[in-house]
N, C-alpha and C. Protein backbone atom coordinates (compact mmCIF):
# COMPACT_ATOMS: atom_id res chain seq x y z
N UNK A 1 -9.10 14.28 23.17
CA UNK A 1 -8.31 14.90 24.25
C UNK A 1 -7.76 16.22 23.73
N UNK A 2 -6.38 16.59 24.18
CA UNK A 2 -6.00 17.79 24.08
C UNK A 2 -5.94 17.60 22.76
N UNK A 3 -6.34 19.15 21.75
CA UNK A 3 -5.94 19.11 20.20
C UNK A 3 -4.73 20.08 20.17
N UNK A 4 -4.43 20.33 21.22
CA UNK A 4 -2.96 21.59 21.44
C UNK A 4 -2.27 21.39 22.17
N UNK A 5 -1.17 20.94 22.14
CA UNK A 5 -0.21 20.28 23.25
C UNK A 5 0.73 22.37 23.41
N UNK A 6 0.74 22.79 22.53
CA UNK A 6 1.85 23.83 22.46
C UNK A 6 1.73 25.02 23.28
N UNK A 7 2.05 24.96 24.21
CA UNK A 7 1.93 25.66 25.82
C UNK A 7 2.55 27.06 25.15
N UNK A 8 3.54 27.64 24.15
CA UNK A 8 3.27 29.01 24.37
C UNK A 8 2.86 29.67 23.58
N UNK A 9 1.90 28.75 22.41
CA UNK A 9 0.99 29.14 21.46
C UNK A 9 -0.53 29.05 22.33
N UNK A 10 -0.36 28.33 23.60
CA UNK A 10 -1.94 28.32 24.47
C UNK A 10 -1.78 30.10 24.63
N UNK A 11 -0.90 30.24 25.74
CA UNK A 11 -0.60 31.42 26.17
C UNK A 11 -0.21 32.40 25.70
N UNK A 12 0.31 32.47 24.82
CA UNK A 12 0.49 33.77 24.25
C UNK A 12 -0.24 34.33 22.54
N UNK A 13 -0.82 33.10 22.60
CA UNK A 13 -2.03 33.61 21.33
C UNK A 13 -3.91 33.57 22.04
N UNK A 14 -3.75 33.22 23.27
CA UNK A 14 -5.17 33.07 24.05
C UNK A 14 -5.85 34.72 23.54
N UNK A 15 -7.02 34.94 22.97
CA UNK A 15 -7.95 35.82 23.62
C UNK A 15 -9.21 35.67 23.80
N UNK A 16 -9.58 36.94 24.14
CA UNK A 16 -11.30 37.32 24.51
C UNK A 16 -11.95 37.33 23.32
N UNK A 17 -12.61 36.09 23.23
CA UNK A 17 -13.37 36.03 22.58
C UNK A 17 -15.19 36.27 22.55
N UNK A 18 -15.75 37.07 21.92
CA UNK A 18 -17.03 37.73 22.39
C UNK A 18 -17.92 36.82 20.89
N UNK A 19 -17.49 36.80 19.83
CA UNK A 19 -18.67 35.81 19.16
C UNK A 19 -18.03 34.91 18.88
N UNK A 20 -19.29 33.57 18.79
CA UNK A 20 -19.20 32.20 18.56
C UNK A 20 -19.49 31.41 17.55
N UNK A 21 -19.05 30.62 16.86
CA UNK A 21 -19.94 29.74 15.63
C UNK A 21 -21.03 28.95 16.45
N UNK A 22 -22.28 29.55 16.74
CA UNK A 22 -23.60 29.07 17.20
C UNK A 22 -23.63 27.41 17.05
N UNK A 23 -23.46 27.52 15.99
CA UNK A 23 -23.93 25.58 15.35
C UNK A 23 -22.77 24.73 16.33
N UNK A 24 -21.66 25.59 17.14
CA UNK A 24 -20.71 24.17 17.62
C UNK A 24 -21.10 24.17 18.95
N UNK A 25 -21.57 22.88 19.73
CA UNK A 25 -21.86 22.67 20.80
C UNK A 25 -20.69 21.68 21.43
N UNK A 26 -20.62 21.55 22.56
CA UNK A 26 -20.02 20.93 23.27
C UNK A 26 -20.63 19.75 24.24
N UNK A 27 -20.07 18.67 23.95
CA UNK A 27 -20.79 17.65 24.72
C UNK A 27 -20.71 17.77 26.29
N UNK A 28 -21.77 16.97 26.84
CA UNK A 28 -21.38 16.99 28.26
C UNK A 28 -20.12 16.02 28.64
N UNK A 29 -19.86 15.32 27.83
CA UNK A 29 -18.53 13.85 28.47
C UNK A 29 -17.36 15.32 28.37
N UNK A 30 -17.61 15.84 26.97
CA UNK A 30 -16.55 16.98 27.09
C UNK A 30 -16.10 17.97 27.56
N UNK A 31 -17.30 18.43 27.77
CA UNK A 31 -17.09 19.55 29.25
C UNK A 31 -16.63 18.91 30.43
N UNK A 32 -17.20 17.85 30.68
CA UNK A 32 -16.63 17.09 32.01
C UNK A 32 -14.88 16.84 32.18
N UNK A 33 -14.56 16.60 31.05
CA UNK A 33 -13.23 16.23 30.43
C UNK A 33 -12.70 17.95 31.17
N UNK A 34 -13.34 18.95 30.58
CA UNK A 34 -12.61 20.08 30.59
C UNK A 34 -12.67 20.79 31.79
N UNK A 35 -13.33 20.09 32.24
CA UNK A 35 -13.81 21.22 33.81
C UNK A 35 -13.05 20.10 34.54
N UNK A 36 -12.53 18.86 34.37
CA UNK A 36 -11.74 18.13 35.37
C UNK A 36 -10.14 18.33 35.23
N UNK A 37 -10.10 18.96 33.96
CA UNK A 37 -8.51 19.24 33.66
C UNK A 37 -8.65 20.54 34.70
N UNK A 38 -9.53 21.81 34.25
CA UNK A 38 -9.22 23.07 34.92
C UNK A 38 -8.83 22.21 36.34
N UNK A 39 -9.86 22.12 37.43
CA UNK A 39 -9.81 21.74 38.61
C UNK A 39 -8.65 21.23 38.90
N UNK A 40 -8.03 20.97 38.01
CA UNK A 40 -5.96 20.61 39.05
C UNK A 40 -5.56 21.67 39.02
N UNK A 41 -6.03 23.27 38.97
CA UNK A 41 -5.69 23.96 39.62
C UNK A 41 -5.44 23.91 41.10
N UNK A 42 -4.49 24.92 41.81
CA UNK A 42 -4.44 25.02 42.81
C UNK A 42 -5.63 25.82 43.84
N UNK A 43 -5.85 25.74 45.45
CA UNK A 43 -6.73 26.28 46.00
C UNK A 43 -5.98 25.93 47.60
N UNK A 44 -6.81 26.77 48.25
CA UNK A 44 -6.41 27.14 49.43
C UNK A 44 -6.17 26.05 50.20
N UNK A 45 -5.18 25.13 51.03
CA UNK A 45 -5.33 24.15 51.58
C UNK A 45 -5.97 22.59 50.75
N UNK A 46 -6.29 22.93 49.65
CA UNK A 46 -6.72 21.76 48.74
C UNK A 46 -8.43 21.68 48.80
N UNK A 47 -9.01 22.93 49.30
CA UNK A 47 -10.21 22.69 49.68
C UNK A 47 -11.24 23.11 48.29
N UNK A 48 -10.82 23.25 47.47
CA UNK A 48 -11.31 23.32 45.78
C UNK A 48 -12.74 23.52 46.48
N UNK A 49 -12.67 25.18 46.55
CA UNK A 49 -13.88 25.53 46.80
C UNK A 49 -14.91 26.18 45.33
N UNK A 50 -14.20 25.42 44.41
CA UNK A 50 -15.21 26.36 43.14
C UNK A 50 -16.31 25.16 42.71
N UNK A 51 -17.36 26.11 42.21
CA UNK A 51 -18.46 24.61 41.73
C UNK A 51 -19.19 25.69 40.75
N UNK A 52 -19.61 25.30 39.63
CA UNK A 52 -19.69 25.17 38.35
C UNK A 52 -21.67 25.24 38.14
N UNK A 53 -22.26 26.52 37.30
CA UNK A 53 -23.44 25.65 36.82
C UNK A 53 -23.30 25.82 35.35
N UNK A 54 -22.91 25.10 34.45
CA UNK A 54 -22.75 25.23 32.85
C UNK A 54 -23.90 25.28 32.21
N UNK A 55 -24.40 26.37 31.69
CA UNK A 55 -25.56 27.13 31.20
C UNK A 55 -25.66 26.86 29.42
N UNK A 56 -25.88 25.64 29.45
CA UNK A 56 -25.69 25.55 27.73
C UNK A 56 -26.97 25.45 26.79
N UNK A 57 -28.08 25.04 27.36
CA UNK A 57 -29.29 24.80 27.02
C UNK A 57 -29.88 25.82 26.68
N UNK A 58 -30.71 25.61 25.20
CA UNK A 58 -31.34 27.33 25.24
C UNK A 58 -32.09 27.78 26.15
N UNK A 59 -33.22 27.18 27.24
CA UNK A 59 -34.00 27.78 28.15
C UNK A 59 -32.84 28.25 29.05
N UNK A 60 -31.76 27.64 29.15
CA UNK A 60 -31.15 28.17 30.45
C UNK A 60 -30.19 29.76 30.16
N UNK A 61 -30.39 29.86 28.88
CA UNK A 61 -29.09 30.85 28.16
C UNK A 61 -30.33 31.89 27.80
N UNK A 62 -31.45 31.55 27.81
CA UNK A 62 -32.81 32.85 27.84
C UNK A 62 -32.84 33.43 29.15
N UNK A 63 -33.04 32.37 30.39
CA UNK A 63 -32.75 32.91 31.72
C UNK A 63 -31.75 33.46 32.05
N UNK A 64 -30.47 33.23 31.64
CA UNK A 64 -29.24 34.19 31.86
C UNK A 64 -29.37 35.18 30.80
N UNK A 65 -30.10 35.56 30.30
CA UNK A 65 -29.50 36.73 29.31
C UNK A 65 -29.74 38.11 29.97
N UNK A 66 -31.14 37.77 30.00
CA UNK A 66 -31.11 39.57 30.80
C UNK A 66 -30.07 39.70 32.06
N UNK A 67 -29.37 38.90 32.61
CA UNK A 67 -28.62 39.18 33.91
C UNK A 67 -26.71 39.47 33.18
N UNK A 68 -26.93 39.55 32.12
CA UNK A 68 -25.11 39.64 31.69
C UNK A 68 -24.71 41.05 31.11
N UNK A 69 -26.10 41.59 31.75
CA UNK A 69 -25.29 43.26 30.96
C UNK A 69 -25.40 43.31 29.36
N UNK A 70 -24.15 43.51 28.89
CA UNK A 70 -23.57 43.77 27.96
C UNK A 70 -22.75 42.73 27.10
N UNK A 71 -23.18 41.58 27.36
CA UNK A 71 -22.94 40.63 27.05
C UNK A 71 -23.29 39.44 26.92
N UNK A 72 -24.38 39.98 26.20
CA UNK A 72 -25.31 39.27 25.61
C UNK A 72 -24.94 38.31 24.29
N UNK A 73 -24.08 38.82 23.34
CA UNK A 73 -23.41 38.31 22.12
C UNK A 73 -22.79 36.95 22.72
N UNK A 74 -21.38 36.71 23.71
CA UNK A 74 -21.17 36.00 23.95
C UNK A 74 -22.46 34.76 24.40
N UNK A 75 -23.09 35.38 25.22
CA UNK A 75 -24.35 34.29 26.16
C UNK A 75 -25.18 33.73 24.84
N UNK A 76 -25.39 34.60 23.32
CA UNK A 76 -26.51 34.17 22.19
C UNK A 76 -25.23 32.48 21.44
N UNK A 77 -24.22 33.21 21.44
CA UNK A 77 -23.42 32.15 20.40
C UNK A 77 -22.46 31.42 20.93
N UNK A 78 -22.55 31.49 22.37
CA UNK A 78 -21.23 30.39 23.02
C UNK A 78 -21.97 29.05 22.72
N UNK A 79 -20.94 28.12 23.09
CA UNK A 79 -21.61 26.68 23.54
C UNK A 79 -22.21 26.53 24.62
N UNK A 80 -21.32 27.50 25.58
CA UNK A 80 -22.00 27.26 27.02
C UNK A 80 -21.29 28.68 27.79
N UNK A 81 -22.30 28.91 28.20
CA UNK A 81 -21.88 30.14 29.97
C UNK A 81 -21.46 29.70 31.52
N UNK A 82 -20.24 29.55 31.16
CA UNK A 82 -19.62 28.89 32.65
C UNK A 82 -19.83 29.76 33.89
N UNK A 83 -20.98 29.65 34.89
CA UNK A 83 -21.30 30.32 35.97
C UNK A 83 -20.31 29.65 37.27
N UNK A 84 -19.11 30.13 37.64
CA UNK A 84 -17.99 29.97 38.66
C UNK A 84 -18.48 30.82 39.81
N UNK A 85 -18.58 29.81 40.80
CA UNK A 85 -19.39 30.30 42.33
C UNK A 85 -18.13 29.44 43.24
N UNK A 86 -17.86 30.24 44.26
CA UNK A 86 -16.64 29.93 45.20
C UNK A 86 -17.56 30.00 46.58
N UNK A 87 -17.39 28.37 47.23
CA UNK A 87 -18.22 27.78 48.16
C UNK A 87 -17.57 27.90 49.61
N UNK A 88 -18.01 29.21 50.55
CA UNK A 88 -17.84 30.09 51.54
C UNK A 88 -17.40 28.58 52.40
N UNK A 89 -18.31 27.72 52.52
CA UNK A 89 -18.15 26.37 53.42
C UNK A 89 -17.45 25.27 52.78
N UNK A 90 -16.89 25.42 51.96
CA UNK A 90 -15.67 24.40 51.25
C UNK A 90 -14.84 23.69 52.25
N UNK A 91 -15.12 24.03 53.95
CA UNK A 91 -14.10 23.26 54.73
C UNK A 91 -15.30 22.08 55.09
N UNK A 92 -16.58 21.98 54.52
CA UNK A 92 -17.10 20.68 54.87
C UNK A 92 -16.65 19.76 54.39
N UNK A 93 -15.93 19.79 52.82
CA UNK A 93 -15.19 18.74 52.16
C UNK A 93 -14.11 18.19 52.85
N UNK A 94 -13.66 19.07 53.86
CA UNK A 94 -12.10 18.71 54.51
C UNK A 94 -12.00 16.40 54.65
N UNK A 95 -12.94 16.81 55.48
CA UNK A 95 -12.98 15.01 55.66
C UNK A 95 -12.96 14.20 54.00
N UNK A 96 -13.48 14.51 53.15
CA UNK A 96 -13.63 13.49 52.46
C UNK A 96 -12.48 13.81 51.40
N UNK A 97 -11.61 15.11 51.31
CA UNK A 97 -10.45 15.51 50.61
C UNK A 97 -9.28 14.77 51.69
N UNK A 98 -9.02 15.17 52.16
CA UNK A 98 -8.51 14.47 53.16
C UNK A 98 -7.68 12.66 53.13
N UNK A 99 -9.36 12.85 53.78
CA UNK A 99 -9.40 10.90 54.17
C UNK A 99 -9.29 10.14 52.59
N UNK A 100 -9.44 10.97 51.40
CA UNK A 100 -9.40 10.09 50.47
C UNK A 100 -7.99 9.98 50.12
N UNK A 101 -6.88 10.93 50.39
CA UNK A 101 -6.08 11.45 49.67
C UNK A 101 -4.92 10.32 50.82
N UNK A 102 -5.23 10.02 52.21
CA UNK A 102 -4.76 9.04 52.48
C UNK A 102 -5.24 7.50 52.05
N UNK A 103 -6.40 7.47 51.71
CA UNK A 103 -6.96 5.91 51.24
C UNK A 103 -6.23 5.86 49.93
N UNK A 104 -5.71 6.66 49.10
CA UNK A 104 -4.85 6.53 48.07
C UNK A 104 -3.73 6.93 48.29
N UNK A 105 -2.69 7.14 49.43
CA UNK A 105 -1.50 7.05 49.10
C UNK A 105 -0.34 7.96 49.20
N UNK A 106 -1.38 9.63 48.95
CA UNK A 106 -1.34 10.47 48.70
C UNK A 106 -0.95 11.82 50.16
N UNK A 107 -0.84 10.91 50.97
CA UNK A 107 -1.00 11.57 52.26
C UNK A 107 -0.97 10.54 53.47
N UNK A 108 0.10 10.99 54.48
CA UNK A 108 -0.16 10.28 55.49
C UNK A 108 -0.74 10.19 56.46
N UNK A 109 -1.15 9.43 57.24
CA UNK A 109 -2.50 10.12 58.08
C UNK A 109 -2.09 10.56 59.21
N UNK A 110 -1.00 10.92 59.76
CA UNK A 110 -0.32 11.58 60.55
C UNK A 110 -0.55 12.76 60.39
N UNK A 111 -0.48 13.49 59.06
CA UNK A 111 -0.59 14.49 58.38
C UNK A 111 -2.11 15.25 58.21
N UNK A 112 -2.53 13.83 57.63
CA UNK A 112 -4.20 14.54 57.77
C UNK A 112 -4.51 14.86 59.22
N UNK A 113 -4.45 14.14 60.42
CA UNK A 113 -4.54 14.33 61.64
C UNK A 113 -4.43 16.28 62.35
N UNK A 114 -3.06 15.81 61.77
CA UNK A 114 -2.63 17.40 62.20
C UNK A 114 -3.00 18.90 61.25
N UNK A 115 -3.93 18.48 60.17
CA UNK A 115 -3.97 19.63 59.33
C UNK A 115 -5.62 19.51 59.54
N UNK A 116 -6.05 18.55 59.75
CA UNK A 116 -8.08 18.57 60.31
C UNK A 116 -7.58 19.86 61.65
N UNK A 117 -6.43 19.05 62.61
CA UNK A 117 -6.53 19.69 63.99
C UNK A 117 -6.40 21.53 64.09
N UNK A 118 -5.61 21.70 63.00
CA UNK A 118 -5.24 23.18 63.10
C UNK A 118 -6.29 23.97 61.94
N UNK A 119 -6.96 23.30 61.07
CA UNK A 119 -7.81 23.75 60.29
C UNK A 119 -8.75 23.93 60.56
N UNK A 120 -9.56 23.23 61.32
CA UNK A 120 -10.87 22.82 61.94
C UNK A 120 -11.37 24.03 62.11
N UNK A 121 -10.36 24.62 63.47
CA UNK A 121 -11.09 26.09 64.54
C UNK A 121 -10.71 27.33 63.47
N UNK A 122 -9.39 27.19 62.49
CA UNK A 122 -9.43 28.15 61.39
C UNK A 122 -10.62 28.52 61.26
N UNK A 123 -11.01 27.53 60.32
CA UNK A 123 -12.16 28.05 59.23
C UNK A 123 -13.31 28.00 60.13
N UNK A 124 -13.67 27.78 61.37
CA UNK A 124 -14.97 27.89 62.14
C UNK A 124 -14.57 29.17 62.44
N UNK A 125 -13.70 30.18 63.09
CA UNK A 125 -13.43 31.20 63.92
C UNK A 125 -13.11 32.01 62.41
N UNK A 126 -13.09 31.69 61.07
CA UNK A 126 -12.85 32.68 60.33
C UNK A 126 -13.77 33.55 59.42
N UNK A 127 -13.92 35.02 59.59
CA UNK A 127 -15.14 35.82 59.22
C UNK A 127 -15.27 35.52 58.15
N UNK A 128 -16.78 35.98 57.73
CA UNK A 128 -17.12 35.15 56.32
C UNK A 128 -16.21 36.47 55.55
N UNK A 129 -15.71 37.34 55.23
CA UNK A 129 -15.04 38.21 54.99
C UNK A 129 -13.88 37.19 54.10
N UNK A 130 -13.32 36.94 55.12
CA UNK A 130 -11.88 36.11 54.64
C UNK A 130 -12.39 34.78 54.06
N UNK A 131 -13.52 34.26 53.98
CA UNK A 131 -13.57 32.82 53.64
C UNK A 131 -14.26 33.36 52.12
N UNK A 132 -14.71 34.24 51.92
CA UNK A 132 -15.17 34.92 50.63
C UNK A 132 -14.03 35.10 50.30
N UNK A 133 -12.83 35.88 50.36
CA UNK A 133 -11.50 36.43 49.71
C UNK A 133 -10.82 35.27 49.18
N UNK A 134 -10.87 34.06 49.61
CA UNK A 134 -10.31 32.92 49.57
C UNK A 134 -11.17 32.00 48.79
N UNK A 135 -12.42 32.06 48.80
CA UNK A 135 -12.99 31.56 47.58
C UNK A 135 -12.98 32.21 46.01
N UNK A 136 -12.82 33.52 46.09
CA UNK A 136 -12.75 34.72 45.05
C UNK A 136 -11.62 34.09 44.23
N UNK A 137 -10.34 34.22 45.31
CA UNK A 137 -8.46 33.97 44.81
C UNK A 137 -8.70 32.56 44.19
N UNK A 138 -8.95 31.32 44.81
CA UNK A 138 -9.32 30.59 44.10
C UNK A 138 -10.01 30.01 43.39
N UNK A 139 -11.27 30.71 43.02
CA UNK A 139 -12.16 30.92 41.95
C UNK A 139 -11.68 31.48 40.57
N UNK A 140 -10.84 32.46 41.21
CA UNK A 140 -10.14 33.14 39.49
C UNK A 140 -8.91 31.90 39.06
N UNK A 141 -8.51 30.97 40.13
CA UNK A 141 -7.74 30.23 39.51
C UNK A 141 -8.06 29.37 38.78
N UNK A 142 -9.10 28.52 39.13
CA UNK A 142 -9.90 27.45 38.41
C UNK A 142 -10.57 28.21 37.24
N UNK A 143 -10.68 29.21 37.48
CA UNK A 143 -11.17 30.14 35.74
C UNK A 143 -10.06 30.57 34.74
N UNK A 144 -8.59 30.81 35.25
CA UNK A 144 -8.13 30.79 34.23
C UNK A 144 -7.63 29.74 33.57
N UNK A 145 -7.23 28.91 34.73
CA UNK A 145 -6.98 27.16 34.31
C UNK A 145 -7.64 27.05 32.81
N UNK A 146 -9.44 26.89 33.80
CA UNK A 146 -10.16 26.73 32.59
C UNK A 146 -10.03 27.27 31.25
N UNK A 147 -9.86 28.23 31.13
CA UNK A 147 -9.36 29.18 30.00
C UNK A 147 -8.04 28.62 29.39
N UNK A 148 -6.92 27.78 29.96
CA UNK A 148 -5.60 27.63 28.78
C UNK A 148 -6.55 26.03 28.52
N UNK A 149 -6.94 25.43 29.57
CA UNK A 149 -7.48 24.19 28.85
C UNK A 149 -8.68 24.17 28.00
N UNK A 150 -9.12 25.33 27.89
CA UNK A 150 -10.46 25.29 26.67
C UNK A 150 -9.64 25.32 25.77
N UNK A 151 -8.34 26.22 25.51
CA UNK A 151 -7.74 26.58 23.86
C UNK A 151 -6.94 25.04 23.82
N UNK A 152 -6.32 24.42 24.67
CA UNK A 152 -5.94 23.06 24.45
C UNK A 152 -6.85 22.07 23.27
N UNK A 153 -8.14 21.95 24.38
CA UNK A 153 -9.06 21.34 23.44
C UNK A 153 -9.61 21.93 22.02
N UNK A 154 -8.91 23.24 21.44
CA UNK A 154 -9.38 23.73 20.53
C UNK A 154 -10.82 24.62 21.18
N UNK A 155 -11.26 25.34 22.08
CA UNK A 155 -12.05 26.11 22.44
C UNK A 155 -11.56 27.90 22.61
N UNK A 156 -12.56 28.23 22.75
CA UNK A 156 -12.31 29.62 22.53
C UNK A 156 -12.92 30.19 23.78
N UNK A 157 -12.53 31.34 24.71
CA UNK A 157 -13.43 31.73 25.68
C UNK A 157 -13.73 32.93 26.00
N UNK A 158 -14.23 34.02 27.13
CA UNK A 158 -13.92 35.41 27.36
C UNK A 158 -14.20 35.27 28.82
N UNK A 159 -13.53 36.03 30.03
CA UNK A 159 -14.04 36.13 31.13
C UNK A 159 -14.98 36.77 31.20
N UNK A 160 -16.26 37.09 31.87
CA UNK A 160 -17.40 38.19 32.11
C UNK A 160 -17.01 38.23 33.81
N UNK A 161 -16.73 39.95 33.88
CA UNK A 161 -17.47 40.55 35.30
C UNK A 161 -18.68 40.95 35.68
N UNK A 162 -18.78 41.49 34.03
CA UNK A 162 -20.31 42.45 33.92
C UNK A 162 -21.42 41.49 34.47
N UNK A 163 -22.54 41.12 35.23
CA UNK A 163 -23.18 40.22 35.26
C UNK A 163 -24.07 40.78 36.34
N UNK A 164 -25.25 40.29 36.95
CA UNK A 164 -26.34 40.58 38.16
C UNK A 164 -25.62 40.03 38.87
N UNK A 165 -24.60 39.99 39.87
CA UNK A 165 -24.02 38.67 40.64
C UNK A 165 -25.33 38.37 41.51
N UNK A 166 -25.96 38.93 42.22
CA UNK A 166 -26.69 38.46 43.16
C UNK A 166 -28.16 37.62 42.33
N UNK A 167 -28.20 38.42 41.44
CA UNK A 167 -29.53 37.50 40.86
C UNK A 167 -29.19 36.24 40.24
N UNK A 168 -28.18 35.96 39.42
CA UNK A 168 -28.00 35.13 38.59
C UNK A 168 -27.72 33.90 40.03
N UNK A 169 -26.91 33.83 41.14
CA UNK A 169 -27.35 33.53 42.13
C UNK A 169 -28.50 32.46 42.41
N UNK A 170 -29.39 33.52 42.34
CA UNK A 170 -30.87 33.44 43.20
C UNK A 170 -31.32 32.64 41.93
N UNK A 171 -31.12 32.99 40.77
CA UNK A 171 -32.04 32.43 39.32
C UNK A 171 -31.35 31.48 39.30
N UNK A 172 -30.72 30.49 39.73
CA UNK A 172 -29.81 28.93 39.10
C UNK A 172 -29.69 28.39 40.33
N UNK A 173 -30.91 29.21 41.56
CA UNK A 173 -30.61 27.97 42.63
C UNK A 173 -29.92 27.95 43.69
N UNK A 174 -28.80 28.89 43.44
CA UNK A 174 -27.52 28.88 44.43
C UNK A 174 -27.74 29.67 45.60
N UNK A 175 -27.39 28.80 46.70
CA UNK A 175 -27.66 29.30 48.30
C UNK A 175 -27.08 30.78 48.19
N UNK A 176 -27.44 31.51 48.34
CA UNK A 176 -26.68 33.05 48.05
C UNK A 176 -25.73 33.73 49.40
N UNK A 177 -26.00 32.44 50.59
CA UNK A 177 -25.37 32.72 51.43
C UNK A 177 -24.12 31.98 51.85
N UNK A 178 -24.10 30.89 50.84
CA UNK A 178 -22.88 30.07 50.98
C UNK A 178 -21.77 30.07 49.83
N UNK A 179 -22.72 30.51 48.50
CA UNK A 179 -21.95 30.25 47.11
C UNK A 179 -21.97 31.56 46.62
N UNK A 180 -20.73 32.17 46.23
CA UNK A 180 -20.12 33.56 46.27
C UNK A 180 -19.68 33.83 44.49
N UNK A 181 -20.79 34.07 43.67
CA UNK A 181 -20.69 34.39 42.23
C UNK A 181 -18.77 35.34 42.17
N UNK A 182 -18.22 34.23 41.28
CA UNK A 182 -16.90 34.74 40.53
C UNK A 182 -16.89 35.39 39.68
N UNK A 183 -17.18 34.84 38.44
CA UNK A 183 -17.32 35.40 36.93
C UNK A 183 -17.98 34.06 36.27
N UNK A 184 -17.99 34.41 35.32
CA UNK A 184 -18.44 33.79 34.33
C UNK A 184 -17.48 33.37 32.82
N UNK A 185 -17.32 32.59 32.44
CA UNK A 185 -16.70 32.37 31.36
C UNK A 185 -17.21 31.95 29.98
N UNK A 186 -17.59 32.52 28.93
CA UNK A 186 -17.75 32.17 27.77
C UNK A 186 -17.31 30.68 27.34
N UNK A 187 -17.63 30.33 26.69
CA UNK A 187 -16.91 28.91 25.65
C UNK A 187 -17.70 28.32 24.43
N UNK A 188 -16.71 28.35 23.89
CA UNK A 188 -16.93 28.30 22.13
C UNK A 188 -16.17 28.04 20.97
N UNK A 189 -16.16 28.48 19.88
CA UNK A 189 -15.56 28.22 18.60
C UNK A 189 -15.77 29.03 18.17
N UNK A 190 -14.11 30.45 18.29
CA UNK A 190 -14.52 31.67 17.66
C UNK A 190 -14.79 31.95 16.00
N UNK A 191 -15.72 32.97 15.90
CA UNK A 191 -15.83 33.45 14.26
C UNK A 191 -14.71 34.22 13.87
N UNK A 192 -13.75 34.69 14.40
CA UNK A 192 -13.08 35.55 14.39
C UNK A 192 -11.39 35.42 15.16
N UNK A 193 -10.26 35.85 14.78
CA UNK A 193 -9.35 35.49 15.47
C UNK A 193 -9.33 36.51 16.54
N UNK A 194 -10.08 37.16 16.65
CA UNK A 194 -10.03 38.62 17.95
C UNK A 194 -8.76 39.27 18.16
N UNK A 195 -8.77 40.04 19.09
CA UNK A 195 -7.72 41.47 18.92
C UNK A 195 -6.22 40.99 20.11
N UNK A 196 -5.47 41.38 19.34
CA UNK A 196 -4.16 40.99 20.56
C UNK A 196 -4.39 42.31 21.36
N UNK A 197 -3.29 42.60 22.16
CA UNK A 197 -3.57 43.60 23.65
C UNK A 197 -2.14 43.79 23.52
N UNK A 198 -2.23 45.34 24.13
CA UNK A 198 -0.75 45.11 24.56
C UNK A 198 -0.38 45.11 25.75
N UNK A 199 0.59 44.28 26.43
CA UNK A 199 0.57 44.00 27.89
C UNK A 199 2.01 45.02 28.25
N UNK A 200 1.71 45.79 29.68
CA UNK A 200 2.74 46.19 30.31
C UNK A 200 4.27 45.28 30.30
N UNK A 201 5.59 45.75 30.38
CA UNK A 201 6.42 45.14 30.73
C UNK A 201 6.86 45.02 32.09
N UNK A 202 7.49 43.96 32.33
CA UNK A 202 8.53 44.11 33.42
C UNK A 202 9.19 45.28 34.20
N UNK A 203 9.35 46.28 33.19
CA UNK A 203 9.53 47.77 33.95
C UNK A 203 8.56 48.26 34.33
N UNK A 204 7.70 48.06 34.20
CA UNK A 204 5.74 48.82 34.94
C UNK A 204 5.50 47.96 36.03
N UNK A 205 6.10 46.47 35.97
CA UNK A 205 5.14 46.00 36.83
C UNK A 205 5.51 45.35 38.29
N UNK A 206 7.02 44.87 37.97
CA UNK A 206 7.75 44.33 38.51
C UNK A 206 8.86 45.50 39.11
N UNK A 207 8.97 44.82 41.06
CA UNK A 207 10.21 45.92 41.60
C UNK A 207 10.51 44.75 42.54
N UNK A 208 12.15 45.18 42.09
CA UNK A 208 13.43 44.45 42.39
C UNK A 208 13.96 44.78 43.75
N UNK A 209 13.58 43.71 45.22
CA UNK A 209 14.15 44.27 46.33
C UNK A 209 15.62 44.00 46.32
C-alpha cells in the first residue's frame, strides 16, 4: 500500500520527472491499486468521466513513441505511459452511478430521482463544446490525483502535453468522437531527484475582494 503517508513531503517535494530506472516495472494489481486511489478524485456531478489506456508493454511504448514529441526519454524508461481520455458521453453511466450509490446507502432515491430528472435534458441539450470543457476540468483532476498517489506509493511521474492528441487517439482504439485525449502521465522510479521550481506567491496570484 501507501509507502508515504507524509502529505507535505507528497506535495511539496513532488516533481517532473523525465528519466526512469528502466528495470522497475509496475504490476498490474498495482496500477489498479493506483488508478483506484486517483479516481476518488472529484468530477462533475460524480460522472467520473476519465478512462485510462496504460501503455506499459514494449510493443505498446514503440507505438506511442513517435506520437510524444519530445518526449521520448520519459515513454523509453517509465514503467508505464498513462494515456487520460475524458469521455464526452460520461452521462451514460448516470444510471448505474446513481442506482448503485442508492443500493449502497449512499444516496437516497428521492435524490437520485430528482438529479436523473434535471440532468437527463442537461447533458442531451448540452454542446459537445461544454461536455469536452468538463471532461478536460475533470480529466486534469484525476491526473493530478494520480500524481500525489504515485509519490505515496513511492512512484515518480511527469505530466506530457506535447503529444499527437488526435493520433494517439486513433492508434489505441479510442472513438475519437466520444473520448477527448487529456495528457498523458509518465510513471516510474526516478534516476535522479530532478529540479525544484520556483512557484509564484500569493502576491502574483491571489486578489482579495
Amino acid at each position: 500500500m501507501y509507502k508515504n503517508n507524509d502529505f507535505e513531503d507528497i506535495i511539496k517535494n513532488r516533481r517532473s520527472i523525465r528519466g526512469y530506472d528502466d528495470t522497475v516495472k509496475i504490476s498490474q494489481e498495482e496500477m489498479e491499486q493506483i488508478l483506484t486511489d486517483a479516481m476518488r478524485a472529484p468530477s462533475s456531478v460524480n460522472m467520473q468521466p476519465w478512462r485510462f489506456v496504460v501503455v506499459a508493454s514494449t510493443e505498446g511504448k514503440e507505438t506511442l513513441r513517435p506520437l510524444v514529441r519530445f518526449n521520448t526519454l520519459q515513454n523509453d524508461t517509465s514503467a508505464a505511459m498513462i494515456v487520460i481520455f475524458g469521455d464526452v458521453d460520461a452521462f451514460d453511466n448516470a444510471e448505474k452511478i446513481f442506482g448503485s450509490a442508492v443500493e449502497q446507502g449512499m444516496m437516497p432515491a428521492d435524490v437520485k430521482e430528482k438529479q436523473m430528472s434535471a440532468l437527463t435534458p442537461y447533458y442531451a441539450n448540452s454542446p459537445r463544446e461544454e461536455l469536452e470543457r468538463v471532461a478536460l476540468i475533470d480529466g486534469s483532476l484525476v491526473a493530478m490525483q494520480l500524481m500525489l498517489v504515485a509519490r505515496a506509493y513511492g512512484y515518480d511521474t511527469n505530466p506530457i502535453g506535447g503529444f499527437e492528441r488526435q493520433k494517439v487517439a486513433e492508434t489505441f482504439g479510442m472513438d475519437t468522437e466520444r473520448f477527448v485525449p487529456v495528457m498523458i502521465v509518465s510513471i516510474g522510479k526516478a534516476t535522479d531527484a530532478g529540479y525544484g521550481s520556483y512557484r509564484l506567491s500569493t502576491d502574483d496570484t491571489v486578489f482579495w475582494k
